[in-house]
PDB file of N, CA and C in Angstrom:
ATOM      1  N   UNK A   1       0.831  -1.210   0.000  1.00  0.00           N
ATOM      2  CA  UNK A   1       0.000   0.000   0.000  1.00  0.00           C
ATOM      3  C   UNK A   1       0.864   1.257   0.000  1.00  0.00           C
ATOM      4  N   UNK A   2       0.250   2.461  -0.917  1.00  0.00           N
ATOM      5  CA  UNK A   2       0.584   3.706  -0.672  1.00  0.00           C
ATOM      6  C   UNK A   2       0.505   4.442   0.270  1.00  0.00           C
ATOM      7  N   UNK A   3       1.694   5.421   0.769  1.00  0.00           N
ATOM      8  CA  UNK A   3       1.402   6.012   1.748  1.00  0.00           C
ATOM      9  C   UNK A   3       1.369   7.537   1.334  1.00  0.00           C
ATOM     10  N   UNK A   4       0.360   8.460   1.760  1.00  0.00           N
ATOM     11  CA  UNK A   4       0.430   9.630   1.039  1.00  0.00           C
ATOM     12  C   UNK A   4       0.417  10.410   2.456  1.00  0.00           C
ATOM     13  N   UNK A   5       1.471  11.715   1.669  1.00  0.00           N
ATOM     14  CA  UNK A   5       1.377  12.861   3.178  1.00  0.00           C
ATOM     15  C   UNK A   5       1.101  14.028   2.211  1.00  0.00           C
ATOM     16  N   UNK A   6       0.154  14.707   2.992  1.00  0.00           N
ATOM     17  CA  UNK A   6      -0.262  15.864   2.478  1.00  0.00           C
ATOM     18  C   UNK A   6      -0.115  17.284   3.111  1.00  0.00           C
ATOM     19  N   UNK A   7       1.524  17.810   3.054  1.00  0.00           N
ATOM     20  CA  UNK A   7       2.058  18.878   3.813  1.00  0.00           C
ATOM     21  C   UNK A   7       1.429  20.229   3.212  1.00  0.00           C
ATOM     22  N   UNK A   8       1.916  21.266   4.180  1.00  0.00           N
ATOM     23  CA  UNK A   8       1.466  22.548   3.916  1.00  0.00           C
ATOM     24  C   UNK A   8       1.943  23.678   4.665  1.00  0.00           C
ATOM     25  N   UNK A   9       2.333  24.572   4.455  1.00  0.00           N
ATOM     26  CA  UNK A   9       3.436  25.571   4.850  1.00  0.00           C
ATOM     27  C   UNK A   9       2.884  26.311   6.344  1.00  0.00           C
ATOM     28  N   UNK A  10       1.421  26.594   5.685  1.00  0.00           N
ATOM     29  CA  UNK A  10       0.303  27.258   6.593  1.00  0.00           C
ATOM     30  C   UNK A  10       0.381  26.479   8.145  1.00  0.00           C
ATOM     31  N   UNK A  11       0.386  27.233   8.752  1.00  0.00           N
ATOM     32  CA  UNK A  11       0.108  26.457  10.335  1.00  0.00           C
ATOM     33  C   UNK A  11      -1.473  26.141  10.514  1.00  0.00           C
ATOM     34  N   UNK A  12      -2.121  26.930   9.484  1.00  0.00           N
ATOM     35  CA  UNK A  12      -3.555  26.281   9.952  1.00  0.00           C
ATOM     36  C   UNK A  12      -4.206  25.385   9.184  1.00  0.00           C
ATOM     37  N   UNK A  13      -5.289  24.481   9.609  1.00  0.00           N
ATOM     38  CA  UNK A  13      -5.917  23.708   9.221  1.00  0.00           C
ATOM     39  C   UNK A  13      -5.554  23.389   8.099  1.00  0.00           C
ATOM     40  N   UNK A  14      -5.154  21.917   7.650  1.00  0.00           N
ATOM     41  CA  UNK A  14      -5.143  21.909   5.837  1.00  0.00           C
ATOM     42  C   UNK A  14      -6.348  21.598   5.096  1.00  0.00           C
ATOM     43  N   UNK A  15      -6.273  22.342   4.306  1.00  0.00           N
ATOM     44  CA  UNK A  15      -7.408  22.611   3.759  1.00  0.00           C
ATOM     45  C   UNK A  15      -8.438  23.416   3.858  1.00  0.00           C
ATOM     46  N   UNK A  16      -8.466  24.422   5.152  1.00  0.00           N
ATOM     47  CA  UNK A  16      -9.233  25.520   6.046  1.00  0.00           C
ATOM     48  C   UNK A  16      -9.251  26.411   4.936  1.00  0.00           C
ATOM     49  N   UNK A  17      -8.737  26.951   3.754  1.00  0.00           N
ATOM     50  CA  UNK A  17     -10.039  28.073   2.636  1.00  0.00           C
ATOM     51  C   UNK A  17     -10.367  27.320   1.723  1.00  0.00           C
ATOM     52  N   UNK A  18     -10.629  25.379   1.754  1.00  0.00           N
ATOM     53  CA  UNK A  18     -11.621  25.578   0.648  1.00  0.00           C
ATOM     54  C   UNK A  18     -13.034  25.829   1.219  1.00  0.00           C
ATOM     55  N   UNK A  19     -13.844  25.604   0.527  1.00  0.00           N
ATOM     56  CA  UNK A  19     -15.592  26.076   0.686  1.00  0.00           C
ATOM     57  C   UNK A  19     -16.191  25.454   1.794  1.00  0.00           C
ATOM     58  N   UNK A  20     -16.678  26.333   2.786  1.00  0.00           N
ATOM     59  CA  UNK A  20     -17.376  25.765   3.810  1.00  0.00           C
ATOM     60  C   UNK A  20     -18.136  24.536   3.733  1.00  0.00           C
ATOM     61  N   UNK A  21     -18.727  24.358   2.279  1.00  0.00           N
ATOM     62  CA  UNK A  21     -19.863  23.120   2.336  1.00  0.00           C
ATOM     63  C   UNK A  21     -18.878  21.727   1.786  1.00  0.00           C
ATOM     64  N   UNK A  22     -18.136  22.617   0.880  1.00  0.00           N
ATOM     65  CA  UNK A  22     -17.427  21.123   0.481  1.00  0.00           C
ATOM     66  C   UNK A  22     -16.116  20.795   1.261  1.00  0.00           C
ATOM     67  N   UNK A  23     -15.269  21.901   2.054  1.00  0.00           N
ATOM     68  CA  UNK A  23     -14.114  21.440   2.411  1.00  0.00           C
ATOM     69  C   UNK A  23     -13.709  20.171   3.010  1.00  0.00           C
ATOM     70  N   UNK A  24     -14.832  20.609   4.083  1.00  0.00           N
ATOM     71  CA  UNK A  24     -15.072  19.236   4.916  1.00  0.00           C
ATOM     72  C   UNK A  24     -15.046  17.473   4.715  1.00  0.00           C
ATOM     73  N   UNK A  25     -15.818  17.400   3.627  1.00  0.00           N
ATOM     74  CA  UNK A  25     -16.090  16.520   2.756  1.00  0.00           C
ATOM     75  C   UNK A  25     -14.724  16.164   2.090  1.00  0.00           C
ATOM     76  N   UNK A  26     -13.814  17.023   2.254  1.00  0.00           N
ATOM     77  CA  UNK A  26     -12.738  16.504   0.863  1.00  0.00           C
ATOM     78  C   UNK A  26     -11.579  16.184   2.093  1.00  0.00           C
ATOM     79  N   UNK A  27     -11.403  16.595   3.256  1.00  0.00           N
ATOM     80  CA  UNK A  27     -10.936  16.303   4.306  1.00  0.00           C
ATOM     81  C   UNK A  27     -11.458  15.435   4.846  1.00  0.00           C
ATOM     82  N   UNK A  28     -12.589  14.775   5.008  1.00  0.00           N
ATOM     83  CA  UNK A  28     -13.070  13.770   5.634  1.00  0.00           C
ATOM     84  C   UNK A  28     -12.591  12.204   4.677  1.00  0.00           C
ATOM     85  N   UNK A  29     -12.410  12.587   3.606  1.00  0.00           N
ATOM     86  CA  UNK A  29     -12.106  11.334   2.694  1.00  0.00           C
ATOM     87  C   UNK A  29     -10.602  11.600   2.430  1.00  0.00           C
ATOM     88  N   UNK A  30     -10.142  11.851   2.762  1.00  0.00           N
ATOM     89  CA  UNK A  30      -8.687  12.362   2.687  1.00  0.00           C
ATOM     90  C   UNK A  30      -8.123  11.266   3.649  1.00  0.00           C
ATOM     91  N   UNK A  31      -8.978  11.413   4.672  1.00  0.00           N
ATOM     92  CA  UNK A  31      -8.596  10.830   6.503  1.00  0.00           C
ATOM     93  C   UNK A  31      -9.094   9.331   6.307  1.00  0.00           C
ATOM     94  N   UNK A  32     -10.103   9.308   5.581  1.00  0.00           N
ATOM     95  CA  UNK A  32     -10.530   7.775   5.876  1.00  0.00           C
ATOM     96  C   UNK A  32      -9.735   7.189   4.718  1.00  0.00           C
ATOM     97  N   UNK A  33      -9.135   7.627   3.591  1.00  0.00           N
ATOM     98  CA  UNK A  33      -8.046   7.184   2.518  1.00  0.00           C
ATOM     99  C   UNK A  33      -6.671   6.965   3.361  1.00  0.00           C
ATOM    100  N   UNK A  34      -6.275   7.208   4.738  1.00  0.00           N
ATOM    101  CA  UNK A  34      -5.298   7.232   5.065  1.00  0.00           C
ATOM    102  C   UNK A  34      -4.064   8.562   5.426  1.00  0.00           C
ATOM    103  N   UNK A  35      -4.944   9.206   4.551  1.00  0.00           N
ATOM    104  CA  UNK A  35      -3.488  10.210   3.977  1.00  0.00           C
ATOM    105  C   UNK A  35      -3.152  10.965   5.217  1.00  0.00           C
ATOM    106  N   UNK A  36      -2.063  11.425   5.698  1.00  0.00           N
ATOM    107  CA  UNK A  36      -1.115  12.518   6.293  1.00  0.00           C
ATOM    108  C   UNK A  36      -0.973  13.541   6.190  1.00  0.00           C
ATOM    109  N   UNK A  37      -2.001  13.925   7.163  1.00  0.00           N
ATOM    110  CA  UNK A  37      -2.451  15.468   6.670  1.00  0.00           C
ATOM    111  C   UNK A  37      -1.354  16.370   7.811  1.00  0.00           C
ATOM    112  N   UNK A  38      -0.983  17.520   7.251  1.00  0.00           N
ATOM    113  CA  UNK A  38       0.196  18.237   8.319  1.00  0.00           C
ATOM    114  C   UNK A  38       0.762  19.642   8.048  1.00  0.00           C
ATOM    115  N   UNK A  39       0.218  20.620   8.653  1.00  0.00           N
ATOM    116  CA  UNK A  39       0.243  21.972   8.692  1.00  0.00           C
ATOM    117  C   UNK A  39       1.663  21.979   9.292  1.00  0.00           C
ATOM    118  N   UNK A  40       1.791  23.830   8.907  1.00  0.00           N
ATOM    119  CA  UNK A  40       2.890  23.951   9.245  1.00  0.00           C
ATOM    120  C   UNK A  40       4.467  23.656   8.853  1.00  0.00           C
ATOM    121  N   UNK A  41       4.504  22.888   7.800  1.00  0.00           N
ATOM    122  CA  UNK A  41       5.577  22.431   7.636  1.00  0.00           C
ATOM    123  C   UNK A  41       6.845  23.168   6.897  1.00  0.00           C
ATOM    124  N   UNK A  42       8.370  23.299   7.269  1.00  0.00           N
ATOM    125  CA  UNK A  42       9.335  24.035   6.512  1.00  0.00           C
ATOM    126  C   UNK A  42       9.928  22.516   5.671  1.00  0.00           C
ATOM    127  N   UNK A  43       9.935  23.297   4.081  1.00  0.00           N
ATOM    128  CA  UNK A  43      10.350  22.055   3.090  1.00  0.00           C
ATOM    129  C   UNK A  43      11.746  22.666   3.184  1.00  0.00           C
ATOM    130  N   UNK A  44      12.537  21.890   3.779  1.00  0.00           N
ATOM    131  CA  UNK A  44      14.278  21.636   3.884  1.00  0.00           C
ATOM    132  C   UNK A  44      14.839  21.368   2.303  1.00  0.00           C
ATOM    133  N   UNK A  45      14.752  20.224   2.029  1.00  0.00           N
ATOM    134  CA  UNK A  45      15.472  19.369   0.686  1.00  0.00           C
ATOM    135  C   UNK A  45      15.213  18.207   0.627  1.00  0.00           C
ATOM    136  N   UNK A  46      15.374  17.861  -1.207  1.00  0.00           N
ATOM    137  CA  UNK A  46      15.258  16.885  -1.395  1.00  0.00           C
ATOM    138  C   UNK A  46      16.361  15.871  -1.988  1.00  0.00           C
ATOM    139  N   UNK A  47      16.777  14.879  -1.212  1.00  0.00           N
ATOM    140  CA  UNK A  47      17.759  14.125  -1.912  1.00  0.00           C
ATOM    141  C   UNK A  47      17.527  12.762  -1.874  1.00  0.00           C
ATOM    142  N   UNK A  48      17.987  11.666  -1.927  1.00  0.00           N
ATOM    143  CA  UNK A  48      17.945  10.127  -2.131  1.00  0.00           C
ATOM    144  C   UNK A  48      17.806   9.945  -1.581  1.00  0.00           C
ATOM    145  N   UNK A  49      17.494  10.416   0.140  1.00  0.00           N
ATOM    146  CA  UNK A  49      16.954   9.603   1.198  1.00  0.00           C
ATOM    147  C   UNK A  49      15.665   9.872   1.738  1.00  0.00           C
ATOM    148  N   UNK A  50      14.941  11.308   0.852  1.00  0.00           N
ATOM    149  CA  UNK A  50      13.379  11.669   0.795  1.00  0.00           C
ATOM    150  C   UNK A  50      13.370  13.220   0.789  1.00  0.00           C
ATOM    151  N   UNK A  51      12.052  13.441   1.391  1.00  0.00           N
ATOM    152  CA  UNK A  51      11.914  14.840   1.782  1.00  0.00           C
ATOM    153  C   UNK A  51      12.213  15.341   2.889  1.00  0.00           C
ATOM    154  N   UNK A  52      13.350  15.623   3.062  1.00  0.00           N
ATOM    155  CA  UNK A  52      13.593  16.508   4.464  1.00  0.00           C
ATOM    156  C   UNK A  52      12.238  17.929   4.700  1.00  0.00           C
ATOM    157  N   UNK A  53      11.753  17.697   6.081  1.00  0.00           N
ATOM    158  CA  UNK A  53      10.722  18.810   6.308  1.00  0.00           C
ATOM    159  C   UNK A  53      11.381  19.443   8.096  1.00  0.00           C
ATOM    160  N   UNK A  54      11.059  20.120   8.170  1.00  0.00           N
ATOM    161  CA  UNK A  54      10.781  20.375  10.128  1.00  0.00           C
ATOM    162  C   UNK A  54       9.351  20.943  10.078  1.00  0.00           C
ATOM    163  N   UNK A  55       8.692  20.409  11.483  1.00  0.00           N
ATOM    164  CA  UNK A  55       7.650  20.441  11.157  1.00  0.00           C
ATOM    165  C   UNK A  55       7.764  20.785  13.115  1.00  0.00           C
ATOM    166  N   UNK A  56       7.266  22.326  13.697  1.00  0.00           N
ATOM    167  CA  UNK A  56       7.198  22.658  15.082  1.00  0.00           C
ATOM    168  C   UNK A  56       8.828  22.510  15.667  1.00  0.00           C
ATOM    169  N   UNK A  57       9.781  23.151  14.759  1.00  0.00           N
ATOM    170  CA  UNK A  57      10.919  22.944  15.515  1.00  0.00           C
ATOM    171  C   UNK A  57      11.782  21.353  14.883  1.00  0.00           C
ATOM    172  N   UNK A  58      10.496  20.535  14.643  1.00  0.00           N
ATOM    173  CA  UNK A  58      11.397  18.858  14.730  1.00  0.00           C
ATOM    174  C   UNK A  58      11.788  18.887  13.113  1.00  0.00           C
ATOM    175  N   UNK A  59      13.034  18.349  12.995  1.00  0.00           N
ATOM    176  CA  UNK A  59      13.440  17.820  11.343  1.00  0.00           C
ATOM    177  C   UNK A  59      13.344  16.326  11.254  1.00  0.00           C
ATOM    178  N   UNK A  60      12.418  16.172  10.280  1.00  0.00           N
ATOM    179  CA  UNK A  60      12.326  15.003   9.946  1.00  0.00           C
ATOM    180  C   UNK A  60      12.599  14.449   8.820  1.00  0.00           C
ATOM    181  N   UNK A  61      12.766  13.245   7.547  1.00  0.00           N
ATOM    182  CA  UNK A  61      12.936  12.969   6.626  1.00  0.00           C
ATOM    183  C   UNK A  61      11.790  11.639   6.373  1.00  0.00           C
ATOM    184  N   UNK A  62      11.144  12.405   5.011  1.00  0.00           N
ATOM    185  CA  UNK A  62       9.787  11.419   4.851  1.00  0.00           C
ATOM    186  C   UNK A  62      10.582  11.017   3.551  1.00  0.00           C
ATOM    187  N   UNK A  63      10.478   9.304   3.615  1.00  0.00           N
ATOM    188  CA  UNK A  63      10.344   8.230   2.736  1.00  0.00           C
ATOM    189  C   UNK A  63       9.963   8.354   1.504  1.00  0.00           C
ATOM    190  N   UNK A  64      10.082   8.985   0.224  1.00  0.00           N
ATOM    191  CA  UNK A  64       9.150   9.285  -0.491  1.00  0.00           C
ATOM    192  C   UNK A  64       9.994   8.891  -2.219  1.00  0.00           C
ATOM    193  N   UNK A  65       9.167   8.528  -2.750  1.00  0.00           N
ATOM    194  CA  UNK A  65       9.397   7.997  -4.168  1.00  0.00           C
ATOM    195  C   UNK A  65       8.773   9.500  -5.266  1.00  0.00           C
ATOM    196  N   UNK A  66       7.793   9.839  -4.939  1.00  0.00           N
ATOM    197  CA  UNK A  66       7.263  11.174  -5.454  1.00  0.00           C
ATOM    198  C   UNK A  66       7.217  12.075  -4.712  1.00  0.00           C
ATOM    199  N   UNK A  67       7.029  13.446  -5.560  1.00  0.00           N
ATOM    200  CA  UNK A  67       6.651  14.657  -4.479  1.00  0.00           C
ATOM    201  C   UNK A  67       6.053  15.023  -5.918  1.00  0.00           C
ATOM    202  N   UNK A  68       5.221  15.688  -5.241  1.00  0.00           N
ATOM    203  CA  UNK A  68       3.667  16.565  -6.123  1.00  0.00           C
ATOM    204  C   UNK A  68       3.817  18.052  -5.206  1.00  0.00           C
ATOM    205  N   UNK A  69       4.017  18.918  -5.756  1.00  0.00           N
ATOM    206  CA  UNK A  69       4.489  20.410  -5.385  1.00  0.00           C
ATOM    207  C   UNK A  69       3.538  20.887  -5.562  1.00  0.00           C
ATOM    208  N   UNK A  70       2.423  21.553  -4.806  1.00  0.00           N
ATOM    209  CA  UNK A  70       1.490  22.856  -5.192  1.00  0.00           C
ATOM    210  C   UNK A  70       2.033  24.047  -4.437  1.00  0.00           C
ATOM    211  N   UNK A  71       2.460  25.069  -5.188  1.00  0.00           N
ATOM    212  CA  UNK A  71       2.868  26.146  -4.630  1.00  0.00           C
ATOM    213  C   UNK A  71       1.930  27.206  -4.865  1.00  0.00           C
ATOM    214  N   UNK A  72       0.744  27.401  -5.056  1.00  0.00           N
ATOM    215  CA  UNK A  72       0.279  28.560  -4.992  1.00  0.00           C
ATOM    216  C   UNK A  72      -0.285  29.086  -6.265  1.00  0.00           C
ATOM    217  N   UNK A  73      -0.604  30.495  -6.376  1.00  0.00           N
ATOM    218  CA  UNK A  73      -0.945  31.185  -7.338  1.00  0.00           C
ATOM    219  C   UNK A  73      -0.360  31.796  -8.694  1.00  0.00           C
ATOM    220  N   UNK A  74       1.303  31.956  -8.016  1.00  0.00           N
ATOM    221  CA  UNK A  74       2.076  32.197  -8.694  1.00  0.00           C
ATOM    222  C   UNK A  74       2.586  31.606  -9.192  1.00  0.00           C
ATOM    223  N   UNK A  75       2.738  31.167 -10.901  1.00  0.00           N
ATOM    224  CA  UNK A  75       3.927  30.345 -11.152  1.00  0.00           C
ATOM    225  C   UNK A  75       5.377  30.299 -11.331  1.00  0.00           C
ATOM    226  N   UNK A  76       5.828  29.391 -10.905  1.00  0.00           N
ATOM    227  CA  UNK A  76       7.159  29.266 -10.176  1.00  0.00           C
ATOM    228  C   UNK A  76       7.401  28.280 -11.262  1.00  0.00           C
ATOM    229  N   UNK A  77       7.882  28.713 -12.522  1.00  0.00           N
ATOM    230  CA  UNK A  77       9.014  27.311 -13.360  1.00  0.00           C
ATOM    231  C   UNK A  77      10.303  26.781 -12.943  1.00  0.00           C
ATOM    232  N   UNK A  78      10.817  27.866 -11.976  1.00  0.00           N
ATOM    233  CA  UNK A  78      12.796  28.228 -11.859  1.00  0.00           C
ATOM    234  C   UNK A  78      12.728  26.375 -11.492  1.00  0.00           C
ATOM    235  N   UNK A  79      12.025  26.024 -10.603  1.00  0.00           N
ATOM    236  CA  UNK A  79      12.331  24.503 -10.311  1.00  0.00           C
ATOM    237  C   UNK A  79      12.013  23.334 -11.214  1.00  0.00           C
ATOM    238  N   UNK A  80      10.875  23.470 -11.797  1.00  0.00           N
ATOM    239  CA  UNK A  80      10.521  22.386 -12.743  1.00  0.00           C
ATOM    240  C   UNK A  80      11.505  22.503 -13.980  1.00  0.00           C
ATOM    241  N   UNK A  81      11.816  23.766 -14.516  1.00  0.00           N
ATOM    242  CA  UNK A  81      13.191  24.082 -15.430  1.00  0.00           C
ATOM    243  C   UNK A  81      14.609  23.187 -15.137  1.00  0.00           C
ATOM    244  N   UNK A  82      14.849  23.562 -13.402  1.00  0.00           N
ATOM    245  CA  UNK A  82      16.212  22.980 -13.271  1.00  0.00           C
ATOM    246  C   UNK A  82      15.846  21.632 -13.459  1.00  0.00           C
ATOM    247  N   UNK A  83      14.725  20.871 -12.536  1.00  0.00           N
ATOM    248  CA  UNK A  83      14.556  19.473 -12.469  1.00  0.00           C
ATOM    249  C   UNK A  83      14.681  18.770 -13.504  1.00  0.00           C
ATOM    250  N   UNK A  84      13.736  19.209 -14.452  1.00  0.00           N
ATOM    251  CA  UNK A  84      13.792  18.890 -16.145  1.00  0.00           C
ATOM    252  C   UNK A  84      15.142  18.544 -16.670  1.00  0.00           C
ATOM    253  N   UNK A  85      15.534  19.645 -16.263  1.00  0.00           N
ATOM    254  CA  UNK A  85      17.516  19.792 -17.344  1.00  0.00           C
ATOM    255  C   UNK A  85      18.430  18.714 -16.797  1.00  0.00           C
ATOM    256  N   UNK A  86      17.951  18.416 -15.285  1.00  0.00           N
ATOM    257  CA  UNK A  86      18.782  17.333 -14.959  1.00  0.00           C
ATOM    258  C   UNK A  86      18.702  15.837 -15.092  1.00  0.00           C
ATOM    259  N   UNK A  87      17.072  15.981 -15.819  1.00  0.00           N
ATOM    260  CA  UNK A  87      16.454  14.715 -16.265  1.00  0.00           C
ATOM    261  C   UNK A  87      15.654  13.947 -15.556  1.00  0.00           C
ATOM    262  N   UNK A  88      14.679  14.825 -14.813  1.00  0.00           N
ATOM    263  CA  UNK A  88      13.743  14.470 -13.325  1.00  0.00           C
ATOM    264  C   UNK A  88      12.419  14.524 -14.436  1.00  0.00           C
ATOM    265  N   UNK A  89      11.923  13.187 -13.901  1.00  0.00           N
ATOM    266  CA  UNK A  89      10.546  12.775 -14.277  1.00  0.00           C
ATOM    267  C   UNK A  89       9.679  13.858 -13.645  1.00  0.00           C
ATOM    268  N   UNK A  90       9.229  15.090 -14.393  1.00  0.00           N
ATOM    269  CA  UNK A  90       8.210  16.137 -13.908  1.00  0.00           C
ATOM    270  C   UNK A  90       7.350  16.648 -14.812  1.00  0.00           C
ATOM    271  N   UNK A  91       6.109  17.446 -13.744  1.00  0.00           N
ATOM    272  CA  UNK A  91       4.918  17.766 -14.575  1.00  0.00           C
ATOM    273  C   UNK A  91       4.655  19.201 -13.669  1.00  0.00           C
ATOM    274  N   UNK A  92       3.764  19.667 -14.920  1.00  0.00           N
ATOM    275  CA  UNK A  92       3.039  21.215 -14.580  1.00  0.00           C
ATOM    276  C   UNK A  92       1.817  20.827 -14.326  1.00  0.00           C
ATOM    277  N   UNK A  93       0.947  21.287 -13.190  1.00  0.00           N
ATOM    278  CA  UNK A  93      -0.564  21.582 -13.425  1.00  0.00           C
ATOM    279  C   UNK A  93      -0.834  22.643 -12.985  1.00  0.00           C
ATOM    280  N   UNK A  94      -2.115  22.879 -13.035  1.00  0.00           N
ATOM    281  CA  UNK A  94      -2.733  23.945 -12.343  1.00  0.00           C
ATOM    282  C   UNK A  94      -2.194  25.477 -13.044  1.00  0.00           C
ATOM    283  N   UNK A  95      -2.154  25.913 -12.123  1.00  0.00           N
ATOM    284  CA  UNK A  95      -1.580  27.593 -12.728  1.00  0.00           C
ATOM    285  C   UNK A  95      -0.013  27.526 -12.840  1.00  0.00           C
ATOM    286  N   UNK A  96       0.397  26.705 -12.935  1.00  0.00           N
ATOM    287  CA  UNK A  96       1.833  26.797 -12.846  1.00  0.00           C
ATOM    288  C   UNK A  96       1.565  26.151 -14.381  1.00  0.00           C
ATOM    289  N   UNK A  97       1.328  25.639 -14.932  1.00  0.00           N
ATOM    290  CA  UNK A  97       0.794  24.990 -16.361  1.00  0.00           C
ATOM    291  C   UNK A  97       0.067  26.082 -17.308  1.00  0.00           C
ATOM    292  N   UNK A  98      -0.944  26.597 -16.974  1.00  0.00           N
ATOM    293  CA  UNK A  98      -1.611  27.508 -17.116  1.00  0.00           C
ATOM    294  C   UNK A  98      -1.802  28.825 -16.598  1.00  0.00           C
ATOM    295  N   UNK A  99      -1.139  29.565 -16.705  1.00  0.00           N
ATOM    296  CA  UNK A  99      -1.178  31.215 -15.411  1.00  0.00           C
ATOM    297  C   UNK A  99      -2.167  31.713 -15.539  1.00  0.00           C
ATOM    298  N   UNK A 100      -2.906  31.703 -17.195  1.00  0.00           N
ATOM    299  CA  UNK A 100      -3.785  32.540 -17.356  1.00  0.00           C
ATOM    300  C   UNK A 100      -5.167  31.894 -16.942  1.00  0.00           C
ATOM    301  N   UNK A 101      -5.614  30.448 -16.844  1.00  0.00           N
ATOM    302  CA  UNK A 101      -6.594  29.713 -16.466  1.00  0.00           C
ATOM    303  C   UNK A 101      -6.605  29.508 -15.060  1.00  0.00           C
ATOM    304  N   UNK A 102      -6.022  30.104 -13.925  1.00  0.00           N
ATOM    305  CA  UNK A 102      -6.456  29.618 -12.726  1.00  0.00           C
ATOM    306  C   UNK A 102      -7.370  28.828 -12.168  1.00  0.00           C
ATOM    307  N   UNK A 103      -7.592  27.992 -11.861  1.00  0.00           N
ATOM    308  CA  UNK A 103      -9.038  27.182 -11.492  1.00  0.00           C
ATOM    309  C   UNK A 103      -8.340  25.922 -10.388  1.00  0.00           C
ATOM    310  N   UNK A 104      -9.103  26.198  -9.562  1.00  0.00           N
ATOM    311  CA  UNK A 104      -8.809  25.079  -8.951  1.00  0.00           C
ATOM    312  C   UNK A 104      -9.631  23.589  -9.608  1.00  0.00           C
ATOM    313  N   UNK A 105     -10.839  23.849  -9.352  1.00  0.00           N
ATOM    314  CA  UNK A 105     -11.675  22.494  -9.807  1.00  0.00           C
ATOM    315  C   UNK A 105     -10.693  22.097 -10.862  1.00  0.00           C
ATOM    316  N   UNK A 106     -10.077  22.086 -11.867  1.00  0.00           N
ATOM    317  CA  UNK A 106      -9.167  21.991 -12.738  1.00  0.00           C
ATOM    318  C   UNK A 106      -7.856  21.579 -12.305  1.00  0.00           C
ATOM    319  N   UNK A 107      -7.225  22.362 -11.374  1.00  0.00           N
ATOM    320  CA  UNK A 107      -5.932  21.606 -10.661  1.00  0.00           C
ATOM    321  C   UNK A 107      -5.712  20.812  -9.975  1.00  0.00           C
ATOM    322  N   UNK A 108      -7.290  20.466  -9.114  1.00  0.00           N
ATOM    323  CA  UNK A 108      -7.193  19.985  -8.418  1.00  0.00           C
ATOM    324  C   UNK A 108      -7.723  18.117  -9.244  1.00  0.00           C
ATOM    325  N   UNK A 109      -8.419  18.449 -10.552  1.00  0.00           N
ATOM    326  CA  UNK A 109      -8.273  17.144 -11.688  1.00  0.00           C
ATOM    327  C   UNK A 109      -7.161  16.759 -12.004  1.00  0.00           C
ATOM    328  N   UNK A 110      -6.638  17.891 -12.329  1.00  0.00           N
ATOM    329  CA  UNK A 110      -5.033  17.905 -12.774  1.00  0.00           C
ATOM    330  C   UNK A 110      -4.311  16.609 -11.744  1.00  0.00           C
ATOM    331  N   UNK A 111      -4.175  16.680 -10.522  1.00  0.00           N
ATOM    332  CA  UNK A 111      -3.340  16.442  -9.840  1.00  0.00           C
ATOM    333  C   UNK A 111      -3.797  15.089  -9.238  1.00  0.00           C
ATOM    334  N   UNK A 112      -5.034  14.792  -8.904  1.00  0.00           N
ATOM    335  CA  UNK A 112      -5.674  13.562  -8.946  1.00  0.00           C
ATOM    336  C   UNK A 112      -5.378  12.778 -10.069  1.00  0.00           C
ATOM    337  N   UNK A 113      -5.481  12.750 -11.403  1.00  0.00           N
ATOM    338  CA  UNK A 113      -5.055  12.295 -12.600  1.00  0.00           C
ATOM    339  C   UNK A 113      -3.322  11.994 -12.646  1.00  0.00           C
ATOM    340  N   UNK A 114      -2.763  12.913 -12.452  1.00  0.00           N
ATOM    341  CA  UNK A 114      -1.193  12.949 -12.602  1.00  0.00           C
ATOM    342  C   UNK A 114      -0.989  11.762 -11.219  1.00  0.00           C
ATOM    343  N   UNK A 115      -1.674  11.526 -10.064  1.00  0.00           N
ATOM    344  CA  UNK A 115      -1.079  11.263  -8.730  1.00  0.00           C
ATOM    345  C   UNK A 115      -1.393   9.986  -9.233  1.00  0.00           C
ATOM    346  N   UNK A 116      -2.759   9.747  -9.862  1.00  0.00           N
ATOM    347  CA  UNK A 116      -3.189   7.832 -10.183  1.00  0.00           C
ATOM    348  C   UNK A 116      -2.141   7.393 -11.471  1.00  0.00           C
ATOM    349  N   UNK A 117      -1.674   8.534 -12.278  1.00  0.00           N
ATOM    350  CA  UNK A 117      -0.823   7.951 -12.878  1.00  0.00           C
ATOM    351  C   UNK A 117       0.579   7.246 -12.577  1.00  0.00           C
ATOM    352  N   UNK A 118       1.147   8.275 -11.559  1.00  0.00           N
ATOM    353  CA  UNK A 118       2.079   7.939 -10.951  1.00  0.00           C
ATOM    354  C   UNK A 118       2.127   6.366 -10.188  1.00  0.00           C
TER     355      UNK A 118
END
């Protein structure tokens, strides 16, 4: 079995601005899927032995075969550029794919699709 962690920079709630009616719902199946949900977190580096994070002070290193990056609103290529050039299996979604289409309902297909592919 897969193990999925679902970090986030924010100290609060993950997932706390999507939509009052649906957030809940997408967090509640998140939890009963297993996944590792975890606010707060500083992304350290990544090398052959996972994702280095600290997470309240503690540094830890998560196990990880993938990482799926959502950074936000802004797109940020400088990393998927270097990763690429060095010959790292990577993908764009969301607004980082598209700047001018923002949408979540869309990124958030995006990334469900890309994650079952993986």
């Amino acid at each position: 079995p897969r193990t999925v962690h679902l970090l986030q920079r924010k100290a609060s709630k993950v997932g706390a601005g999507l939509g009052k009616t649906t957030g809940w719902i997408h967090r509640t199946e998140l939890k009963h899927r297993g996944v590792t949900m975890v606010p707060g977190v500083q992304y350290d580096r990544i090398d052959d032995a996972g994702l280095h994070v600290t997470v309240e002070g503690h540094s830890q290193v998560l196990e990880v075969d993938t990482v799926v990056l959502c950074t936000g609103q802004e797109p940020r290529r400088d990393l998927y550029e270097e990763l690429s050039a060095a010959g790292g299996s990577v993908h764009l979604i969301g607004g980082a794919d598209v700047a001018a289409e923002l949408d979540a309902k869309r990124a958030i297909k995006q990334g469900t699709e890309l994650a079952a592919a993986l």
